[in-house]
C-alpha atoms as a PDB file:
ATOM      1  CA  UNK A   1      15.520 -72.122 -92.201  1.00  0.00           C
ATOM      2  CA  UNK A   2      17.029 -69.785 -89.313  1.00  0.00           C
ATOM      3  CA  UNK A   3      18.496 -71.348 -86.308  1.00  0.00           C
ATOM      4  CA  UNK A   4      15.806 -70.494 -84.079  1.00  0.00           C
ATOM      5  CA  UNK A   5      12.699 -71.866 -86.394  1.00  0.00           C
ATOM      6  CA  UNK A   6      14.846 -75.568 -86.256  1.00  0.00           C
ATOM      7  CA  UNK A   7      15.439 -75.323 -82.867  1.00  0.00           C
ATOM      8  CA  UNK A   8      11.915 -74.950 -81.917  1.00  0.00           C
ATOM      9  CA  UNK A   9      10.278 -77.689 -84.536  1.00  0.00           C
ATOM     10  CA  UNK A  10      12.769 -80.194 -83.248  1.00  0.00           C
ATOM     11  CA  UNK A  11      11.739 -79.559 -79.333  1.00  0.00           C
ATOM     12  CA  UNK A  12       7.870 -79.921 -80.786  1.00  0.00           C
ATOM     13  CA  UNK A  13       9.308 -83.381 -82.516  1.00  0.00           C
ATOM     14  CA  UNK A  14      11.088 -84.458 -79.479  1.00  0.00           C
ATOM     15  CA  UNK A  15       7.549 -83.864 -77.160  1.00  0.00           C
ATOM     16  CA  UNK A  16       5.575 -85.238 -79.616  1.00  0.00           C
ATOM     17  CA  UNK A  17       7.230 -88.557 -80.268  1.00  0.00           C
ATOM     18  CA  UNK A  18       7.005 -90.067 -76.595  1.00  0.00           C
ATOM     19  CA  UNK A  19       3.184 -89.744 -76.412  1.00  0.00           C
ATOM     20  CA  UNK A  20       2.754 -91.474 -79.490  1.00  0.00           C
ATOM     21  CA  UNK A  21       5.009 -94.447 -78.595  1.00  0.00           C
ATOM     22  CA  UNK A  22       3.321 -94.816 -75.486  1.00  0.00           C
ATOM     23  CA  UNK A  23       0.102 -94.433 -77.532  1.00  0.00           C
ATOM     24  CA  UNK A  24       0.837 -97.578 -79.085  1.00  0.00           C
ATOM     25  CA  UNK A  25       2.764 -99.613 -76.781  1.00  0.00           C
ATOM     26  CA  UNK A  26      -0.718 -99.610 -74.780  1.00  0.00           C
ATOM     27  CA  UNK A  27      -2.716-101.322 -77.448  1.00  0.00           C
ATOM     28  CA  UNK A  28      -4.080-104.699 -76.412  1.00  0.00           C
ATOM     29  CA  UNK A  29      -4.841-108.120 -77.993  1.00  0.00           C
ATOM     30  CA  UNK A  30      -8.310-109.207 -78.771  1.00  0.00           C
ATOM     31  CA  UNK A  31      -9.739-111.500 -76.162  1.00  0.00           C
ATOM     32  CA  UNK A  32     -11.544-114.535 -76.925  1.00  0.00           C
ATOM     33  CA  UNK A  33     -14.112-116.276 -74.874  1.00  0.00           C
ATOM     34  CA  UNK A  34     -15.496-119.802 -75.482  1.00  0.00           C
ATOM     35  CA  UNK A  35     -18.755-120.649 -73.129  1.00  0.00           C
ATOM     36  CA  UNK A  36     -19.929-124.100 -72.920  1.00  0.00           C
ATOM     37  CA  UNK A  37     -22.570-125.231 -71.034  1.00  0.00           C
ATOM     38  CA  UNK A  38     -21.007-129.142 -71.618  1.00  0.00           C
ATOM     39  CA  UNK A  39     -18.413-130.306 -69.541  1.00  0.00           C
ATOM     40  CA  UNK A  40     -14.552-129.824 -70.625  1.00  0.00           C
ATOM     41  CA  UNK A  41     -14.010-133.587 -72.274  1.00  0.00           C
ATOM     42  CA  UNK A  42     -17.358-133.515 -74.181  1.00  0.00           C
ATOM     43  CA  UNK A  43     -16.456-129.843 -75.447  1.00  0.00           C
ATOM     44  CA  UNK A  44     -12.802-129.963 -75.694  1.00  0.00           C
ATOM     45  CA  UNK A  45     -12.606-131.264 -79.070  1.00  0.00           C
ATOM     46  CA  UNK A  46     -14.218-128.173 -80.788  1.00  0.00           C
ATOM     47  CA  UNK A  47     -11.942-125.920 -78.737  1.00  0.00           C
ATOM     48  CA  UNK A  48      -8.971-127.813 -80.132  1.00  0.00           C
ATOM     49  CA  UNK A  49     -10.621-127.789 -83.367  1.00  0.00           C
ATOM     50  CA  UNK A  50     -11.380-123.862 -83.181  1.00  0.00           C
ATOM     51  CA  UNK A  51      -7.766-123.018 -82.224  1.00  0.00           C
ATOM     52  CA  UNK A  52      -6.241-124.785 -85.253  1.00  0.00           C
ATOM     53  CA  UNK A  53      -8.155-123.198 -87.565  1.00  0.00           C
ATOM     54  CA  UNK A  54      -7.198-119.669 -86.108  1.00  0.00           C
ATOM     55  CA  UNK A  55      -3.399-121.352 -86.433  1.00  0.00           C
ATOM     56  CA  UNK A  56      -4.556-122.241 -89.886  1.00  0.00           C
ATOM     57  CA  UNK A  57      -5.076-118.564 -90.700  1.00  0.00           C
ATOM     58  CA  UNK A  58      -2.109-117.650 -88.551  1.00  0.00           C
ATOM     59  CA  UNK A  59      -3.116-115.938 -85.563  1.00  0.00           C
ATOM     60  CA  UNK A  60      -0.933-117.401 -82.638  1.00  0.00           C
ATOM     61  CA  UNK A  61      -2.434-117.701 -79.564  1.00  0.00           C
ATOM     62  CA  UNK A  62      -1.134-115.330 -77.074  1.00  0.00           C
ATOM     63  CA  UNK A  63       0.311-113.818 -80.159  1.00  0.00           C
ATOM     64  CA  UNK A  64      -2.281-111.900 -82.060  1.00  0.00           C
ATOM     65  CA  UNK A  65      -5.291-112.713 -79.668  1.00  0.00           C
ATOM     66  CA  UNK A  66      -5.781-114.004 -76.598  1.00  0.00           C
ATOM     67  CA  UNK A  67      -8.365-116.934 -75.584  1.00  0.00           C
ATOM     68  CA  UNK A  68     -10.138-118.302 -71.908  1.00  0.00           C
ATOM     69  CA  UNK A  69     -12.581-120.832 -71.820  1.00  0.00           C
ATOM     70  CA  UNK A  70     -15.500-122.136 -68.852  1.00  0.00           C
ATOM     71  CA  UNK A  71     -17.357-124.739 -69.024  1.00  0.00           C
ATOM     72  CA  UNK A  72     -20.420-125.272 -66.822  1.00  0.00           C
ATOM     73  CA  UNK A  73     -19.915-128.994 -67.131  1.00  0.00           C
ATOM     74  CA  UNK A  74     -23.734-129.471 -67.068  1.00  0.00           C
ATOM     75  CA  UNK A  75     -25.438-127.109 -64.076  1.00  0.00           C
ATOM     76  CA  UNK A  76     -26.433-124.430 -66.576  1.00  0.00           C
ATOM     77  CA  UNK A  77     -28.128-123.131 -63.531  1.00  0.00           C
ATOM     78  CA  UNK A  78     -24.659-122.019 -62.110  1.00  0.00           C
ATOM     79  CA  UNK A  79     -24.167-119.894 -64.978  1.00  0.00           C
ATOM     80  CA  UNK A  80     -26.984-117.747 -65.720  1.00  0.00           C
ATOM     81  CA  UNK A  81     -25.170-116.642 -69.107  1.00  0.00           C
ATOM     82  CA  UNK A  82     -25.749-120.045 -70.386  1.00  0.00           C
ATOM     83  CA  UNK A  83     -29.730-119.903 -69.494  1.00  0.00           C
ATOM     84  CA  UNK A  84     -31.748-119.968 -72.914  1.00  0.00           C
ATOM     85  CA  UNK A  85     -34.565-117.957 -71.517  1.00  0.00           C
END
């Protein structure tokens, strides 16, 4: 390999290797949303229950995925994603 021919396939390696670390230093955790049309204390209890079995499988919240909750706390009208029909 001539001086010239290295020369030029390290400056493509150098120009090339950037883009894909920023590539994949962009990539985001799944997000998680749990909906309840309950209120918090009545619903809380299969949240807790639904996060240790992720743990169980270990995904780490915050970690591997991330999670939000809302609960309408009983004025399913309020939330129009909760309405049935």
């Amino acid at each position: 390999m001539r001086r010239r021919e290295f020369i030029t396939i390290l400056c493509y390696a150098a120009t090339a290797w950037p883009r894909s670390a920023i590539g994949q230093a962009a990539t985001t955790r799944p997000l998680i949303g749990w909906v309840s049309g309950g209120g918090r204390t009545a619903s809380w209890t299969f949240v807790e229950a639904f996060l240790e079995g992720m743990r169980d499988f270990s995904y780490v919240e915050g970690k591997q995925f991330d999670f939000t909750h809302r609960f309408a706390d009983g004025y399913v009208e309020d939330c129009p994603c909760l309405r049935t029909s």
